[in-house]
Protein backbone atom coordinates (compact mmCIF):
# COMPACT_ATOMS: atom_id res chain seq x y z
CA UNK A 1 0.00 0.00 0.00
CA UNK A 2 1.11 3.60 -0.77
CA UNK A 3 2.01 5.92 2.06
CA UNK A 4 0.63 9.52 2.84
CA UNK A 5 3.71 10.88 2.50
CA UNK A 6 5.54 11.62 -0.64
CA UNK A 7 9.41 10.99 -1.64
CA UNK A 8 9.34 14.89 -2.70
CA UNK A 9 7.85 15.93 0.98
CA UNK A 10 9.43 16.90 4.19
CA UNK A 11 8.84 13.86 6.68
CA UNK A 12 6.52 14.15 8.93
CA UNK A 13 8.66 13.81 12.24
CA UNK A 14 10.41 17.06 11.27
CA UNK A 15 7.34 19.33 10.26
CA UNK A 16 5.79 21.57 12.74
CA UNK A 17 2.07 20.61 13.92
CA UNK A 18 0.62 23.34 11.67
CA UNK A 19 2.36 21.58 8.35
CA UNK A 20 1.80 18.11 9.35
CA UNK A 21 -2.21 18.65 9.40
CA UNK A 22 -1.82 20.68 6.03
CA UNK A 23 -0.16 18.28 4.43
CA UNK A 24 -2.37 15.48 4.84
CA UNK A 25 -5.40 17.76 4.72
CA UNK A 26 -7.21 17.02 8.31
CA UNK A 27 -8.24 19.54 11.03
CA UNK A 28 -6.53 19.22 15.18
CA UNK A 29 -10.09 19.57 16.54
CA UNK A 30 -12.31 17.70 14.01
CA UNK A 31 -9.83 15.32 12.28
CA UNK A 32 -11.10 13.17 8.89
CA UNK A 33 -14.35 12.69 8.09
CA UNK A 34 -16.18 9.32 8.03
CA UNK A 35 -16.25 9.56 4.33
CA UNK A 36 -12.44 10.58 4.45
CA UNK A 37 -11.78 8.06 6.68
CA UNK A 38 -13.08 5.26 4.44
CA UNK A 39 -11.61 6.83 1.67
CA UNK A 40 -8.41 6.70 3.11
CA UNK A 41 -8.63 3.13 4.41
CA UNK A 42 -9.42 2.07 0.86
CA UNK A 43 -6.03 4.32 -0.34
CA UNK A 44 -3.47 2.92 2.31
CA UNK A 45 -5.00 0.22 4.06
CA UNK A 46 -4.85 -0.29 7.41
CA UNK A 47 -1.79 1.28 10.15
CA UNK A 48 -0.34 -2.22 10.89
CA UNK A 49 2.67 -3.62 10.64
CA UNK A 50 3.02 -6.98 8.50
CA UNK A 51 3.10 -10.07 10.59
CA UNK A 52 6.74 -12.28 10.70
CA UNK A 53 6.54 -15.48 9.14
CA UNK A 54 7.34 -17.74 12.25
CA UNK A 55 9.49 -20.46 12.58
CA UNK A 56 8.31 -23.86 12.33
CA UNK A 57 9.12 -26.54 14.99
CA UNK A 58 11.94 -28.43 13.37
CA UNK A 59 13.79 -25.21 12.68
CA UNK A 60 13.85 -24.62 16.42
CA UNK A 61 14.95 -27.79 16.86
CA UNK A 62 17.58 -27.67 14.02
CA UNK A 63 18.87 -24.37 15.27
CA UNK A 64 19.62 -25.67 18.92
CA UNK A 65 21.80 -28.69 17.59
CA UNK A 66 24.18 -25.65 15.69
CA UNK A 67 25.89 -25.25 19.31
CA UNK A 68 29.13 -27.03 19.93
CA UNK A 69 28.54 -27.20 23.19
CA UNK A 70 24.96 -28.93 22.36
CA UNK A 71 26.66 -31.72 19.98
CA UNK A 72 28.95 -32.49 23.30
CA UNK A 73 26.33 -33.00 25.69
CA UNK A 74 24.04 -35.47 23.23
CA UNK A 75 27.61 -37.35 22.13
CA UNK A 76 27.85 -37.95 26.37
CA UNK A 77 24.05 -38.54 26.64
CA UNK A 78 24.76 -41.09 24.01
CA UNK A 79 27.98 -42.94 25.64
CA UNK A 80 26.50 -42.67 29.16
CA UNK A 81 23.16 -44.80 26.97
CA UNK A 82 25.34 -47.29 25.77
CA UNK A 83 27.12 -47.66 29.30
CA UNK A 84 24.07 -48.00 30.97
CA UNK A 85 23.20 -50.75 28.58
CA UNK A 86 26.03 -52.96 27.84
CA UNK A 87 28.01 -52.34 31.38
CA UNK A 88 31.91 -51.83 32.11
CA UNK A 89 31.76 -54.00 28.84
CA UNK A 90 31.34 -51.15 26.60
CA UNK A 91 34.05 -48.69 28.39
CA UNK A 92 36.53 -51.64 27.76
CA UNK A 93 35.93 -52.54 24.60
CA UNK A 94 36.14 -48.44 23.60
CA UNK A 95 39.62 -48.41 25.80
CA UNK A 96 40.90 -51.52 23.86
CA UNK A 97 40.26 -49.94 20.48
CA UNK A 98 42.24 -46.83 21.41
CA UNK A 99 44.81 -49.23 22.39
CA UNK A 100 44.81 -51.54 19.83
CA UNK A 101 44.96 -48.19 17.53
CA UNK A 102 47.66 -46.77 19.45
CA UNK A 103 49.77 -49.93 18.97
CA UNK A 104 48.73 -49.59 15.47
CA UNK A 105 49.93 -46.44 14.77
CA UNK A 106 53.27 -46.63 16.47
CA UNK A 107 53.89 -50.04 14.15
CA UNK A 108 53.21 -47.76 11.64
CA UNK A 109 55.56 -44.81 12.33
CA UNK A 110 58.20 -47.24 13.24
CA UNK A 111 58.23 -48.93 10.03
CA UNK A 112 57.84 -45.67 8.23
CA UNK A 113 60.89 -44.70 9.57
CA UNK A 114 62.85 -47.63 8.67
CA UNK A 115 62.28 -47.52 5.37
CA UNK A 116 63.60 -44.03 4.83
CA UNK A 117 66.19 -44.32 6.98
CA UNK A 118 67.84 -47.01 4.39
């Protein structure tokens, strides 16, 4: 909808009282008429402000999971699950794979170096 107010005109913030009600053609004591009123309505529509779109569900949802902090906590929800379910079993099995790994890479490295070294 079109404004009251023209590109080519003052704004209305920084016009005296006097201008203000010339400018848009109205009286301080009587103001618009119920014809001018309706006329106007018709023109610009009504003084609101367009509603936000809001945000659906899942984007709240999606939006808490951006935090690092977040994606910590669920990762140590998830371990302290599978603890509660499979016992000390689990917590061993996860510190023999570090150590197998280890063991792994320092086979690795070694032999790495070997070969370079001849």
């Amino acid at each position: 909808m079109a404004s009251p107010q023209t590109e080519n005109q003052p704004l209305f913030h920084t016009q005296s009282l006097e201008q203000t009600l010339k400018s848009l053609q109205t009286d301080e004591k009587r103001g618009l008429s119920a014809t001018e009123v309706a006329a106007r309505l018709q023109k610009y529509g009504h003084n609101e402000l367009p509603k936000p779109e809001g945000e659906s569900i899942w984007e709240k949802i999606k939006e808490q999971f951006e935090d690092l902090l977040v994606r910590i906590l669920c990762l140590a929800a998830v371990i302290s699950f599978l603890v509660s379910l499979t016992g000390k079993r689990f917590v061993l099995q996860v510190f023999s794979l570090q150590k197998n790994r280890s063991y792994c890479f320092k086979n690795f490295f070694s032999r790495v170096g070997e070969s370079n070294v001849s």
